[in-house]
PDB file of N, CA and C in Angstrom:
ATOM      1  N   UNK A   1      14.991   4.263-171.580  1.00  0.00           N
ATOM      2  CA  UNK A   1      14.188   3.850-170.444  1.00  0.00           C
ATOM      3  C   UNK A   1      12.917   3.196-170.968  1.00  0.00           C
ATOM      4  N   UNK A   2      12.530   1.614-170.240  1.00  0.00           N
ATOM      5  CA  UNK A   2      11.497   0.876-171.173  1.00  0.00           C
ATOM      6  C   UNK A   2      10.300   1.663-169.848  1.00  0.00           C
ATOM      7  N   UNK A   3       9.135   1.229-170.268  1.00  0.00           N
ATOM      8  CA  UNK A   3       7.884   1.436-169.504  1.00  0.00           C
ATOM      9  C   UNK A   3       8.048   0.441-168.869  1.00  0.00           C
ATOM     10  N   UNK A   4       7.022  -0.375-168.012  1.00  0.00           N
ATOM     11  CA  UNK A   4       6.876  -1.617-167.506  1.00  0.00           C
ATOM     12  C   UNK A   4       5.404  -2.176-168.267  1.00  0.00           C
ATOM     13  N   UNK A   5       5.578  -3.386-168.502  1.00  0.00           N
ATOM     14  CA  UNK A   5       4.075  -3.480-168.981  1.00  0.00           C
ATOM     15  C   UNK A   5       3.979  -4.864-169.229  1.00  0.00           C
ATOM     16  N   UNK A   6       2.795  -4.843-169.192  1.00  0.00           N
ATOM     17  CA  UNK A   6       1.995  -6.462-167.964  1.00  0.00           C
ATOM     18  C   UNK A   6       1.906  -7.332-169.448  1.00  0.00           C
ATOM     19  N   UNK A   7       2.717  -8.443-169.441  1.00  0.00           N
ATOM     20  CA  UNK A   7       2.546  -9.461-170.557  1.00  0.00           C
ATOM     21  C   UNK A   7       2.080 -10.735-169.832  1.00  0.00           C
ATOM     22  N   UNK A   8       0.511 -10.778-170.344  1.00  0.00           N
ATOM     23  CA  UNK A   8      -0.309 -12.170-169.827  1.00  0.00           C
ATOM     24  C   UNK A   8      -0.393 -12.561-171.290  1.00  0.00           C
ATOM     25  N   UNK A   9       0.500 -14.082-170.705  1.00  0.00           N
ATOM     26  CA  UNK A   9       0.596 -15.233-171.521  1.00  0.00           C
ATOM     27  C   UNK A   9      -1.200 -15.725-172.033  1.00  0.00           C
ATOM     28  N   UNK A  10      -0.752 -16.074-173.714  1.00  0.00           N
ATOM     29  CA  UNK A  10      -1.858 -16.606-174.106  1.00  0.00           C
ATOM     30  C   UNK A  10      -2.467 -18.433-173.740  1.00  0.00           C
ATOM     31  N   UNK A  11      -3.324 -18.676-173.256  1.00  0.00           N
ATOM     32  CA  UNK A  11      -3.016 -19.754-172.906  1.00  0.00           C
ATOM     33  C   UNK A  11      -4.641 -20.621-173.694  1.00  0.00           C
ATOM     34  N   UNK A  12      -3.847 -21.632-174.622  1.00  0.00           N
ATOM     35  CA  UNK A  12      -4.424 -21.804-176.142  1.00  0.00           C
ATOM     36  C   UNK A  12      -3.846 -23.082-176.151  1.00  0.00           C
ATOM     37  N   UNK A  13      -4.263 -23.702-177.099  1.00  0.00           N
ATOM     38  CA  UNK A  13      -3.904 -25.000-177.728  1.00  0.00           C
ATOM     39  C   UNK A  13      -2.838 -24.791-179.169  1.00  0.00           C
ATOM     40  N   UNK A  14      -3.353 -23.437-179.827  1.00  0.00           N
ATOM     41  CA  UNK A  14      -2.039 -23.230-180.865  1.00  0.00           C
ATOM     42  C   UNK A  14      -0.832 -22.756-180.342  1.00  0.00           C
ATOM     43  N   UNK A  15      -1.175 -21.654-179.359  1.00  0.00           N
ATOM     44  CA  UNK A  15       0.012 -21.095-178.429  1.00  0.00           C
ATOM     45  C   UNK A  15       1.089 -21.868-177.725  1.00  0.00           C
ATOM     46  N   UNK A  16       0.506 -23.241-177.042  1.00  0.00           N
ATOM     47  CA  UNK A  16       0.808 -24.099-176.386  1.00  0.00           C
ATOM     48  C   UNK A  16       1.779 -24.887-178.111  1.00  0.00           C
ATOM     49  N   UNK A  17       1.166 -24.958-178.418  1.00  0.00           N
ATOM     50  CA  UNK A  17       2.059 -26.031-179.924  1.00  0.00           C
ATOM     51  C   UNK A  17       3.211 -25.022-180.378  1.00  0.00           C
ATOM     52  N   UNK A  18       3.254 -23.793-180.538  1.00  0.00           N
ATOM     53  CA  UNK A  18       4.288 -22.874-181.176  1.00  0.00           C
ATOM     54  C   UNK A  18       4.900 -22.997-179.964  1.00  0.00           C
ATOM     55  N   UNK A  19       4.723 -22.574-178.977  1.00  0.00           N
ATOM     56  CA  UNK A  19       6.213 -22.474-177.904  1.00  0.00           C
ATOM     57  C   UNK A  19       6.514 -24.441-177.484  1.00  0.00           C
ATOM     58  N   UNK A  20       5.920 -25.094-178.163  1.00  0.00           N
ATOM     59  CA  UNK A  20       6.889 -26.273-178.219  1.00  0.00           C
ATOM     60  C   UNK A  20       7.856 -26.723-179.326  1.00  0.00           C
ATOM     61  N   UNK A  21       7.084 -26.541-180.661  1.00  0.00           N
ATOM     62  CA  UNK A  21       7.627 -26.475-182.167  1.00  0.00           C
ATOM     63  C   UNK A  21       8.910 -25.509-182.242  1.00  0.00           C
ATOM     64  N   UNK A  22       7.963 -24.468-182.064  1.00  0.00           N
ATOM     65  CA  UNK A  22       8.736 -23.088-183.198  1.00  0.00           C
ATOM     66  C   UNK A  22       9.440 -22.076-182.477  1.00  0.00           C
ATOM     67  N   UNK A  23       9.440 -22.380-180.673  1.00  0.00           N
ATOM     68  CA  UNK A  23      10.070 -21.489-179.440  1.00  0.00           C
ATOM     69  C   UNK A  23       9.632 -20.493-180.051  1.00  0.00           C
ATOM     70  N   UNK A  24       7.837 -19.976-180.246  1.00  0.00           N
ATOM     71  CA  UNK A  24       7.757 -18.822-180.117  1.00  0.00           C
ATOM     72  C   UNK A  24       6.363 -18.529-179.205  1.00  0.00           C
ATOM     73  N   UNK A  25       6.781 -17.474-178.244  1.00  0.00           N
ATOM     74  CA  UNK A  25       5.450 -17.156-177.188  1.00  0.00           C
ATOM     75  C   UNK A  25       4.703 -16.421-177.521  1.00  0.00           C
ATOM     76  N   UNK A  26       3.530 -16.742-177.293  1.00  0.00           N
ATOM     77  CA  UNK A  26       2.184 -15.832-177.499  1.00  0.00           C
ATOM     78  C   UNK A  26       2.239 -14.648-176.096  1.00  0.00           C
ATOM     79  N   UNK A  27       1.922 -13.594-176.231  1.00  0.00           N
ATOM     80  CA  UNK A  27       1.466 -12.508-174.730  1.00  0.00           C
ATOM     81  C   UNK A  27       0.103 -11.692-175.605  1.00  0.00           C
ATOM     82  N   UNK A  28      -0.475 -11.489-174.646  1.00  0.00           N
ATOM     83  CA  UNK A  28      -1.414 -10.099-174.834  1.00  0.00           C
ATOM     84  C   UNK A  28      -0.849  -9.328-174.304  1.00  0.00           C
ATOM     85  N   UNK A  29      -0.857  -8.238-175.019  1.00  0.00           N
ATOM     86  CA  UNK A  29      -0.126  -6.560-174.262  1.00  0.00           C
ATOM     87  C   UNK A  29      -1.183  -5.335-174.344  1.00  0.00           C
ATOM     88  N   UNK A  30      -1.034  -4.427-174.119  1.00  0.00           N
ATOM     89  CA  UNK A  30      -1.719  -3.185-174.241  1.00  0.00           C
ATOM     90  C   UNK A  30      -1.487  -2.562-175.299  1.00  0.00           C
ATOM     91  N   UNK A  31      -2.426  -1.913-175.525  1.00  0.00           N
ATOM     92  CA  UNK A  31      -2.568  -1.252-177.188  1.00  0.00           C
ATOM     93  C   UNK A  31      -1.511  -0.674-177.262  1.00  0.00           C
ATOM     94  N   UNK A  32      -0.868   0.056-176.514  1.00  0.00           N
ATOM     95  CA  UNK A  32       0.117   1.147-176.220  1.00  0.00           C
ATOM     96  C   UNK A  32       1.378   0.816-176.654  1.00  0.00           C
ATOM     97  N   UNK A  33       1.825  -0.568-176.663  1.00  0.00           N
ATOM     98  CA  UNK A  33       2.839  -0.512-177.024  1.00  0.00           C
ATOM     99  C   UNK A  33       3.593  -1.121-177.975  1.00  0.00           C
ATOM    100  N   UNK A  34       4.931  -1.006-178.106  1.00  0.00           N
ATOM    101  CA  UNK A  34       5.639  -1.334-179.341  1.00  0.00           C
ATOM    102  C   UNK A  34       6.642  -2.474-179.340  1.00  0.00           C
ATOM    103  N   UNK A  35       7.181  -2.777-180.312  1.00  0.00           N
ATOM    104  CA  UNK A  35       7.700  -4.303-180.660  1.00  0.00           C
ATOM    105  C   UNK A  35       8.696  -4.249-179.542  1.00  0.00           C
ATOM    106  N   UNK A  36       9.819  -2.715-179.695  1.00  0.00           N
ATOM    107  CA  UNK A  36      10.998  -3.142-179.135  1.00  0.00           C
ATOM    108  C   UNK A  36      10.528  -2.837-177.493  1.00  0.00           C
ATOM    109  N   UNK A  37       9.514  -2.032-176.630  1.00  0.00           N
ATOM    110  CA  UNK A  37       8.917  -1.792-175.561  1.00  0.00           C
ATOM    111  C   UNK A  37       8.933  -3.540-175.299  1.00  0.00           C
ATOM    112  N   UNK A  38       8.008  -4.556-175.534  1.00  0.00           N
ATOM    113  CA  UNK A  38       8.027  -6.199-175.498  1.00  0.00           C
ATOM    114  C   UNK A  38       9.301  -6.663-175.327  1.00  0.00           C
ATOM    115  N   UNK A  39      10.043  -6.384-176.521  1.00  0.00           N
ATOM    116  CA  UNK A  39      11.118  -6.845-176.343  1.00  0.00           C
ATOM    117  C   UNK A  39      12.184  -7.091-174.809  1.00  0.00           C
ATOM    118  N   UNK A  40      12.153  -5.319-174.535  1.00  0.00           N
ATOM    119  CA  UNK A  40      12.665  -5.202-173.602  1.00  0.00           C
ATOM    120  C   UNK A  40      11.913  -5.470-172.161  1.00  0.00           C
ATOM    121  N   UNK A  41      11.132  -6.147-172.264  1.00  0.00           N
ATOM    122  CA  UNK A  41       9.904  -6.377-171.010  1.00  0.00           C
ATOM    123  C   UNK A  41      10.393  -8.198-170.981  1.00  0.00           C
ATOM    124  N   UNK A  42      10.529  -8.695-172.156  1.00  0.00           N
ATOM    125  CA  UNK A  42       9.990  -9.687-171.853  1.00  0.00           C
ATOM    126  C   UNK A  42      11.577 -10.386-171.593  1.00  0.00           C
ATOM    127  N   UNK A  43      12.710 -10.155-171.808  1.00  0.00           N
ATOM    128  CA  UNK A  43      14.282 -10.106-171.729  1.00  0.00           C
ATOM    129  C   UNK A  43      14.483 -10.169-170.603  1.00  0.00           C
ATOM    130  N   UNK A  44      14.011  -8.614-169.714  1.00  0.00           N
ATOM    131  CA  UNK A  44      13.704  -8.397-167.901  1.00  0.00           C
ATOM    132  C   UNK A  44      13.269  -9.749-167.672  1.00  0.00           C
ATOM    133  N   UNK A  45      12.154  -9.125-168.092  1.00  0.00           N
ATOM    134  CA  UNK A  45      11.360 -10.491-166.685  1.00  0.00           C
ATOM    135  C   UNK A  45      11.570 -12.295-166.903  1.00  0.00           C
ATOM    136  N   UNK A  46      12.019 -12.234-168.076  1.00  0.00           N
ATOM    137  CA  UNK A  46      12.166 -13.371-167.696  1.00  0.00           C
ATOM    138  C   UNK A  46      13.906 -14.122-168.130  1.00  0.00           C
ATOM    139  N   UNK A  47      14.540 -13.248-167.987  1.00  0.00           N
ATOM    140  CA  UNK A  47      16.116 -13.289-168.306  1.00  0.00           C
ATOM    141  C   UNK A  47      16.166 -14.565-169.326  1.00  0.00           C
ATOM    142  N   UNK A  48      15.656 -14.274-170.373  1.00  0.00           N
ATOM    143  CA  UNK A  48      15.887 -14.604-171.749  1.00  0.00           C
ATOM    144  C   UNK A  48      16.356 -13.901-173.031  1.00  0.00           C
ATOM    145  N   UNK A  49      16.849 -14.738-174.261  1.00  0.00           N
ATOM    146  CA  UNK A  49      17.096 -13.817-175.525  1.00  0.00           C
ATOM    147  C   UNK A  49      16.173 -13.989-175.972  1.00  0.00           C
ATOM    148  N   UNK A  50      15.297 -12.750-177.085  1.00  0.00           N
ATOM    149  CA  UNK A  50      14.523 -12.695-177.895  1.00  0.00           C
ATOM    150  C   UNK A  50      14.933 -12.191-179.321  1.00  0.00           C
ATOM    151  N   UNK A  51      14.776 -12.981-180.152  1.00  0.00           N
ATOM    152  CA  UNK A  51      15.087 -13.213-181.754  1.00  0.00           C
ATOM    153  C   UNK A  51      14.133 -11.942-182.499  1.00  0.00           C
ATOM    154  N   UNK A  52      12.877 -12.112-182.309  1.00  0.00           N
ATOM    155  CA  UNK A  52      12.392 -11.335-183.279  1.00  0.00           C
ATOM    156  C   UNK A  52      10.908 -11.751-182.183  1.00  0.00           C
ATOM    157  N   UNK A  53       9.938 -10.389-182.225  1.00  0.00           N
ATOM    158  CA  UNK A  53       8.901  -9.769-181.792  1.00  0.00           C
ATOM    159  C   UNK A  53       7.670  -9.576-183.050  1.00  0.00           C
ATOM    160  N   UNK A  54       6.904 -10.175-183.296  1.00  0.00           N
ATOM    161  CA  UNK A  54       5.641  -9.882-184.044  1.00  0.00           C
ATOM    162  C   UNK A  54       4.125  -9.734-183.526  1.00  0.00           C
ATOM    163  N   UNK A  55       3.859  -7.939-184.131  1.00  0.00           N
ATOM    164  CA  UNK A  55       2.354  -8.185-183.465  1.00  0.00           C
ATOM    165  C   UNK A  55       1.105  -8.398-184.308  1.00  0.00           C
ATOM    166  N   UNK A  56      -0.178  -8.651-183.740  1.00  0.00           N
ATOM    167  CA  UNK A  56      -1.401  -8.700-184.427  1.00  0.00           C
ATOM    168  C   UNK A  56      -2.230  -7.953-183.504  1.00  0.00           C
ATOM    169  N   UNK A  57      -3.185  -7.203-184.234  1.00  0.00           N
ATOM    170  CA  UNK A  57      -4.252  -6.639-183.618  1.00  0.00           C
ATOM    171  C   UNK A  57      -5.381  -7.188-184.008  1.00  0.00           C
ATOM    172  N   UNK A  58      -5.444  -7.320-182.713  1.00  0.00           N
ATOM    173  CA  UNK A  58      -7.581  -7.849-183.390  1.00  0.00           C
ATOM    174  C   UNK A  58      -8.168  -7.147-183.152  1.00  0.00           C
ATOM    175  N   UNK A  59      -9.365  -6.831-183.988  1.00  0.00           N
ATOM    176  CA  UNK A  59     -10.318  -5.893-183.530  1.00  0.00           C
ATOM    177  C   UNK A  59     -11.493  -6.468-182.553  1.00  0.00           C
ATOM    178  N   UNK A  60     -12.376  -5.347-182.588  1.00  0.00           N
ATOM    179  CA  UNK A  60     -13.120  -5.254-181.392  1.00  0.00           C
ATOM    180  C   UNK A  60     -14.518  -6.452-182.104  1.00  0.00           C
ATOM    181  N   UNK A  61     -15.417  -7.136-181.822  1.00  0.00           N
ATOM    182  CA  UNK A  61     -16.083  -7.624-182.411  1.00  0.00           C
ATOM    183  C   UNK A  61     -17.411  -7.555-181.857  1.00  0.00           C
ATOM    184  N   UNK A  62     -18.475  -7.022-182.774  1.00  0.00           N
ATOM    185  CA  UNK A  62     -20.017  -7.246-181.732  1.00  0.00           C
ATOM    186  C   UNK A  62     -20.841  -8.630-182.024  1.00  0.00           C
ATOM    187  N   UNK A  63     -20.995  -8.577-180.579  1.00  0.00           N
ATOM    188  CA  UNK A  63     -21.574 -10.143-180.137  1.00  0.00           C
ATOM    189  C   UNK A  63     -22.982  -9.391-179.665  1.00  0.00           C
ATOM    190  N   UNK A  64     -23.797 -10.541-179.793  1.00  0.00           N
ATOM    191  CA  UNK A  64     -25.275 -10.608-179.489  1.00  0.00           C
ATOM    192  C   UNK A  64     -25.585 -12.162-178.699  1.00  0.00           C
ATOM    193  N   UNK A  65     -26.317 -12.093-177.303  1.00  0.00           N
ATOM    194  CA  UNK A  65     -26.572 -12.868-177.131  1.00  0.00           C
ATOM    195  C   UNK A  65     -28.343 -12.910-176.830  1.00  0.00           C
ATOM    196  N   UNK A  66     -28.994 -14.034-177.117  1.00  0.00           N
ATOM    197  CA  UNK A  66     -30.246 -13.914-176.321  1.00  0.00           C
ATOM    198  C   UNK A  66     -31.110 -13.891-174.956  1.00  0.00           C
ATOM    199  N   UNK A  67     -31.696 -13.424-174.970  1.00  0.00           N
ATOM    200  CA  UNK A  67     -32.602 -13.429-173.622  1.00  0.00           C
ATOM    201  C   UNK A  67     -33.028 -14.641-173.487  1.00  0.00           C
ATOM    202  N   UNK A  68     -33.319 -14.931-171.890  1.00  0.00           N
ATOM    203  CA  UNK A  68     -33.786 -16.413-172.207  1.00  0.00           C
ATOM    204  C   UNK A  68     -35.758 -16.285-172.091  1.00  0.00           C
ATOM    205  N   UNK A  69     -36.158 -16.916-173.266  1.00  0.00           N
ATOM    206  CA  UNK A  69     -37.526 -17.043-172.952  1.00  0.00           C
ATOM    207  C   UNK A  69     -37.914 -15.476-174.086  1.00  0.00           C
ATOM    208  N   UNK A  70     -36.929 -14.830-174.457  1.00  0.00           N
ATOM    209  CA  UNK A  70     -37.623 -13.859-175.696  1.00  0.00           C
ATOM    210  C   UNK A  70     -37.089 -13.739-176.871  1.00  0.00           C
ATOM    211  N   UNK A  71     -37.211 -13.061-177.882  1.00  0.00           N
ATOM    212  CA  UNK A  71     -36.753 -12.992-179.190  1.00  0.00           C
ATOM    213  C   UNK A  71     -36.330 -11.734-179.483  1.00  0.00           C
ATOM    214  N   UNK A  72     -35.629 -11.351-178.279  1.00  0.00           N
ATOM    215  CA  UNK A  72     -35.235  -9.990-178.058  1.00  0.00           C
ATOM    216  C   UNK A  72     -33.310 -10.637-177.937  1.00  0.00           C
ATOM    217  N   UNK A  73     -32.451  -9.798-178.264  1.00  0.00           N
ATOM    218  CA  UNK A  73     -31.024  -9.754-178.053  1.00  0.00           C
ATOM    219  C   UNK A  73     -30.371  -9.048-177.238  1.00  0.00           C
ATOM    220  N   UNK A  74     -29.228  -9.210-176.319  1.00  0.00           N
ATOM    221  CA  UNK A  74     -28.569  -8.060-175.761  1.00  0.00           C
ATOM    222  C   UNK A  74     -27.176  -8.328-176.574  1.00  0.00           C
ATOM    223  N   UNK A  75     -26.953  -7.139-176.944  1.00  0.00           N
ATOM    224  CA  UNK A  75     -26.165  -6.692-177.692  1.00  0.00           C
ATOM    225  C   UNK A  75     -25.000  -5.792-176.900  1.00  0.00           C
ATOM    226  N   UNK A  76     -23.502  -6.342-177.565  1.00  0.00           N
ATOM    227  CA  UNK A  76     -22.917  -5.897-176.740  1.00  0.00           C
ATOM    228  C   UNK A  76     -21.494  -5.650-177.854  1.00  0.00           C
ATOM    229  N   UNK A  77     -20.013  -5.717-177.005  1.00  0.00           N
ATOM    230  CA  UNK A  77     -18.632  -5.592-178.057  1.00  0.00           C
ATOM    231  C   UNK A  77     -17.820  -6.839-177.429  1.00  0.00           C
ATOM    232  N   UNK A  78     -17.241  -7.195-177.976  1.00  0.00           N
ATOM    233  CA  UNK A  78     -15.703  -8.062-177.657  1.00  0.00           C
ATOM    234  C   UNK A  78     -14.575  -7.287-177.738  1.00  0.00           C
ATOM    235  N   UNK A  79     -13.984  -7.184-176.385  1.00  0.00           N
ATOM    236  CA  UNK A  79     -13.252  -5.957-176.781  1.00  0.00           C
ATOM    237  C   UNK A  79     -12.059  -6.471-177.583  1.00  0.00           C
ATOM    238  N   UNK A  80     -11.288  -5.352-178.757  1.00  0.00           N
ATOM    239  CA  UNK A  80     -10.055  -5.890-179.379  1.00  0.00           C
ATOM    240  C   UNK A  80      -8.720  -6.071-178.394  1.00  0.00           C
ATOM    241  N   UNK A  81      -8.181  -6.540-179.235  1.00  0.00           N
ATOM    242  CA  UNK A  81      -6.998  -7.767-178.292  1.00  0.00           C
ATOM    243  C   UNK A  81      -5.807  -7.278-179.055  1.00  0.00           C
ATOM    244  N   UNK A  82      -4.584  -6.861-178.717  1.00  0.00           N
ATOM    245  CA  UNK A  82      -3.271  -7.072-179.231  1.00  0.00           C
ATOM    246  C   UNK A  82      -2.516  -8.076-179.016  1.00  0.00           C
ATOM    247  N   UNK A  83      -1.990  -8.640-179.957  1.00  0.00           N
ATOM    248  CA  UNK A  83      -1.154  -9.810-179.560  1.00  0.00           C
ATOM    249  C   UNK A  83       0.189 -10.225-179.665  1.00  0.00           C
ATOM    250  N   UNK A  84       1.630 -10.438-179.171  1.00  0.00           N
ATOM    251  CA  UNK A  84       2.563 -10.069-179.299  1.00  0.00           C
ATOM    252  C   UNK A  84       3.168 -11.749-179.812  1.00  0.00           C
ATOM    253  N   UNK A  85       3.960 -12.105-180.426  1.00  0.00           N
ATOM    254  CA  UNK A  85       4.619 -13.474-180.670  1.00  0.00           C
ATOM    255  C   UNK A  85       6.111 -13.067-180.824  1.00  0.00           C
ATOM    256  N   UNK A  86       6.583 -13.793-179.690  1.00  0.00           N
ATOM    257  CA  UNK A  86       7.621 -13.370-179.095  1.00  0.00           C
ATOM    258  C   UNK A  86       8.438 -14.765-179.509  1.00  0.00           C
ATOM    259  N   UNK A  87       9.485 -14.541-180.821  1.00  0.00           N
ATOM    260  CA  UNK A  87      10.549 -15.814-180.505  1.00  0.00           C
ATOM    261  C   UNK A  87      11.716 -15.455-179.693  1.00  0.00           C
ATOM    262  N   UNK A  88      12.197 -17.209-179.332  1.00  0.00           N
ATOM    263  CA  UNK A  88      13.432 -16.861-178.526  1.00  0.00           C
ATOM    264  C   UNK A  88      14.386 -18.010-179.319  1.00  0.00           C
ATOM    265  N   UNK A  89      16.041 -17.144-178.633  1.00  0.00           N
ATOM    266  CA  UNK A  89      16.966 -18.049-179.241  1.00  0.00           C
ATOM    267  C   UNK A  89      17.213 -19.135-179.024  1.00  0.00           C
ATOM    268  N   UNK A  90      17.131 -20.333-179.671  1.00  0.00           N
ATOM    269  CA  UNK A  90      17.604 -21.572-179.779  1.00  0.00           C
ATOM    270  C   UNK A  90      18.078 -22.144-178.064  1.00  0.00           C
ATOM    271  N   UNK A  91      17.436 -23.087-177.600  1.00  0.00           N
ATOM    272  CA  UNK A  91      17.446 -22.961-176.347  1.00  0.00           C
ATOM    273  C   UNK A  91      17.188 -22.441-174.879  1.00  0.00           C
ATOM    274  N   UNK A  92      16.290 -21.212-175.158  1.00  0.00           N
ATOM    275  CA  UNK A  92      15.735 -20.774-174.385  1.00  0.00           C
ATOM    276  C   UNK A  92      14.528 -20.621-174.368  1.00  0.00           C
ATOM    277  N   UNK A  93      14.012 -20.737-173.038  1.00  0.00           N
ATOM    278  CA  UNK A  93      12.492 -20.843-173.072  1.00  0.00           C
ATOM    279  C   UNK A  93      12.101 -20.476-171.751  1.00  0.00           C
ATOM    280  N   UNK A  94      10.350 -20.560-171.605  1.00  0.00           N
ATOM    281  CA  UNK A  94       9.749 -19.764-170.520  1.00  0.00           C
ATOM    282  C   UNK A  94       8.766 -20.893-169.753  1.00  0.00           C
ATOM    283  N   UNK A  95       8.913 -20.559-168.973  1.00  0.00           N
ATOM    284  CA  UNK A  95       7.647 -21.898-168.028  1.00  0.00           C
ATOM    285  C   UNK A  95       7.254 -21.677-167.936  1.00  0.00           C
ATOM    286  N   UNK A  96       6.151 -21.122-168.980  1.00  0.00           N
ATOM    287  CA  UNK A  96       4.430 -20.914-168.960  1.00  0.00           C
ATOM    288  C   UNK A  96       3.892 -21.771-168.792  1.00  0.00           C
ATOM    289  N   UNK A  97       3.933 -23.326-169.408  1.00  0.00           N
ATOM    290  CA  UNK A  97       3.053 -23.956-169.543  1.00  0.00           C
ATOM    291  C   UNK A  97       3.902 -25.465-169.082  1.00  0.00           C
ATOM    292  N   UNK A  98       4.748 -25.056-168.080  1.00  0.00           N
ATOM    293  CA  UNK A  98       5.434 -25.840-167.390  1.00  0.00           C
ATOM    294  C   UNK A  98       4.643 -26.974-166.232  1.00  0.00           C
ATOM    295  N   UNK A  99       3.496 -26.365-165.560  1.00  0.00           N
ATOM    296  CA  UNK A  99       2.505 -26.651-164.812  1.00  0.00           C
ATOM    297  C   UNK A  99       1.323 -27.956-165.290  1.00  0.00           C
ATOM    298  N   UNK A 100       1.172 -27.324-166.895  1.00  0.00           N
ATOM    299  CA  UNK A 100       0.111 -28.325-167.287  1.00  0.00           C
ATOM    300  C   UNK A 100       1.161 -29.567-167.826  1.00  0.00           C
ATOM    301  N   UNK A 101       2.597 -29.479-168.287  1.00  0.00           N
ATOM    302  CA  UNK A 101       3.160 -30.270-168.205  1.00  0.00           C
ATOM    303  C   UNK A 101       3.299 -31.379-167.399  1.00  0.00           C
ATOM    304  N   UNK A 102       3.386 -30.507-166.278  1.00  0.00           N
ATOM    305  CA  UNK A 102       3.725 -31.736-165.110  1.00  0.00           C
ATOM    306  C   UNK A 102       2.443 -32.295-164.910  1.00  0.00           C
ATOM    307  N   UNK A 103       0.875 -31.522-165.050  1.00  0.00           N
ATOM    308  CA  UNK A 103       0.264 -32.396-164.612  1.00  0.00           C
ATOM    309  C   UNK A 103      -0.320 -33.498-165.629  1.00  0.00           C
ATOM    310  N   UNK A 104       0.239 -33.506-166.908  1.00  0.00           N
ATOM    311  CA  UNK A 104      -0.283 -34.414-167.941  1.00  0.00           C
ATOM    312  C   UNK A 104       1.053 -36.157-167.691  1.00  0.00           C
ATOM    313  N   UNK A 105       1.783 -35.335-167.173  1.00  0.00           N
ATOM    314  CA  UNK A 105       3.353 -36.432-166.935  1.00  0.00           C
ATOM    315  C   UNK A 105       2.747 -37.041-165.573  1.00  0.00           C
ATOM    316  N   UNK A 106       2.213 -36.679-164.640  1.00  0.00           N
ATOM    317  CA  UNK A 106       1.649 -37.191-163.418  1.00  0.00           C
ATOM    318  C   UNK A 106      -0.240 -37.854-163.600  1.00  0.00           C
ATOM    319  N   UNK A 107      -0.434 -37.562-165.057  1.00  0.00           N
ATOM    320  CA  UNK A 107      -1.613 -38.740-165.304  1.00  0.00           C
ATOM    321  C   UNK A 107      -0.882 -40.024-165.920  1.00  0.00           C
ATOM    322  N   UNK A 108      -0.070 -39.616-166.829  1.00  0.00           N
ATOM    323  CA  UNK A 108       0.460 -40.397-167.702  1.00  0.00           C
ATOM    324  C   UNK A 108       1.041 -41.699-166.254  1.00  0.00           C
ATOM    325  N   UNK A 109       1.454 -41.405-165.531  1.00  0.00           N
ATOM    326  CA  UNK A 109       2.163 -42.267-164.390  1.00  0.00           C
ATOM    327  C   UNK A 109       1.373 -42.639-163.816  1.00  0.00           C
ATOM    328  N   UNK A 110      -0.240 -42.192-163.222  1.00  0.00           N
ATOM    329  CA  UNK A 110      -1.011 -42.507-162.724  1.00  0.00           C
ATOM    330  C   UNK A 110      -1.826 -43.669-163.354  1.00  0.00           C
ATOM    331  N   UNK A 111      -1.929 -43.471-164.830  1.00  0.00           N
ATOM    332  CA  UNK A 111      -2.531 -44.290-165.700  1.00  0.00           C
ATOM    333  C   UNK A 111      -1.765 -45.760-166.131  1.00  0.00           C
ATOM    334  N   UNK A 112      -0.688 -45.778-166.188  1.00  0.00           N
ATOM    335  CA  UNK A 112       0.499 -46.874-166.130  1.00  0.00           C
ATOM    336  C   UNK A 112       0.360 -47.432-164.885  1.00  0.00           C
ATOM    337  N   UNK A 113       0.353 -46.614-163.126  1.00  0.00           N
ATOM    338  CA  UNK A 113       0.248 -47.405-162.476  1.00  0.00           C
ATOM    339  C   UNK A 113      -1.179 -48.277-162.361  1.00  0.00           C
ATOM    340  N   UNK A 114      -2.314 -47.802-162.639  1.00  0.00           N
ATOM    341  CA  UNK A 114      -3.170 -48.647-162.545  1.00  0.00           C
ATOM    342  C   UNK A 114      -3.532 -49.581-163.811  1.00  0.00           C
ATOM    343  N   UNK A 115      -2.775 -49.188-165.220  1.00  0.00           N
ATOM    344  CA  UNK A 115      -2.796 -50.506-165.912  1.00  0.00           C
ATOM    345  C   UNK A 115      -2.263 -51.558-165.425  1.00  0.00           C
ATOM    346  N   UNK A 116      -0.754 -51.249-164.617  1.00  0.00           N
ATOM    347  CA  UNK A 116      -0.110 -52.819-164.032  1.00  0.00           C
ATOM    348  C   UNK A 116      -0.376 -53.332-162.771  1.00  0.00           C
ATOM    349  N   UNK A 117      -1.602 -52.592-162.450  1.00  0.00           N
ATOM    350  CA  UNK A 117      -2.836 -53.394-161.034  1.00  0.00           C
ATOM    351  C   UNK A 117      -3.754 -54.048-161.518  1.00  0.00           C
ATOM    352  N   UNK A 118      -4.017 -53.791-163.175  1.00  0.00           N
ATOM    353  CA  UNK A 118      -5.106 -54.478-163.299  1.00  0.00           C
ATOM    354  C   UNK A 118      -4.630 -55.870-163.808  1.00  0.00           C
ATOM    355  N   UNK A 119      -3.285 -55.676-164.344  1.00  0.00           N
ATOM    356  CA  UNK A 119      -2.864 -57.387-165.506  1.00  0.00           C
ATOM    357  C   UNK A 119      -2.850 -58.331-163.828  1.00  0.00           C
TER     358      UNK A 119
END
């Protein structure tokens, strides 16, 4: 029996290049869980095969920002991040980033139509 557990897509410019290249997805997950827990989450929800599951943990990082107008800091954490890279088999894939697709294919057409208004 898997848990259920909330995989929000990373949404990045390297992330975006690996699930076009290398069919492999970026998720953030919860500390809590484990390769094959993903596995079986991400199979469900999105009725795909998954090849192989790799994670990274980042840690927590302290950030400081300034006050405005003193030489004083507020000091604070970044909280740490787990990160899951999820490949899939040869031909399958996820429409994460299906959206910014279409809307870069609907400039690209927009931009063609008004080059051949201007000749």
């Amino acid at each position: 029996m898997s848990k259920a557990v909330f995989l929000k897509p990373r949404m990045s410019e390297k992330a975006y290049a690996s699930s076009k290249d290398l069919n492999v997805f970026v998720f953030v997950v919860d500390k809590f869980v484990n390769k094959l827990t993903i596995k079986e989450n991400v199979e469900k929800q999105f009725k795909v095969s998954v090849e192989n599951v790799r994670v990274a943990h980042l840690p927590a990082k302290n950030r400081r920002s300034p006050y405005l107008g003193n030489r004083k800091f507020n000091r604070g954490v970044q909280p740490g991040v787990k990160k899951a890279f999820v490949t899939l088999k040869k031909g399958d894939s996820i429409p994460i980033f299906a959206e910014e697709e279409a809307e870069a294919e609907k400039q690209e057409k927009l931009a063609k139509k008004l080059a051949k208004e201007n000749k």
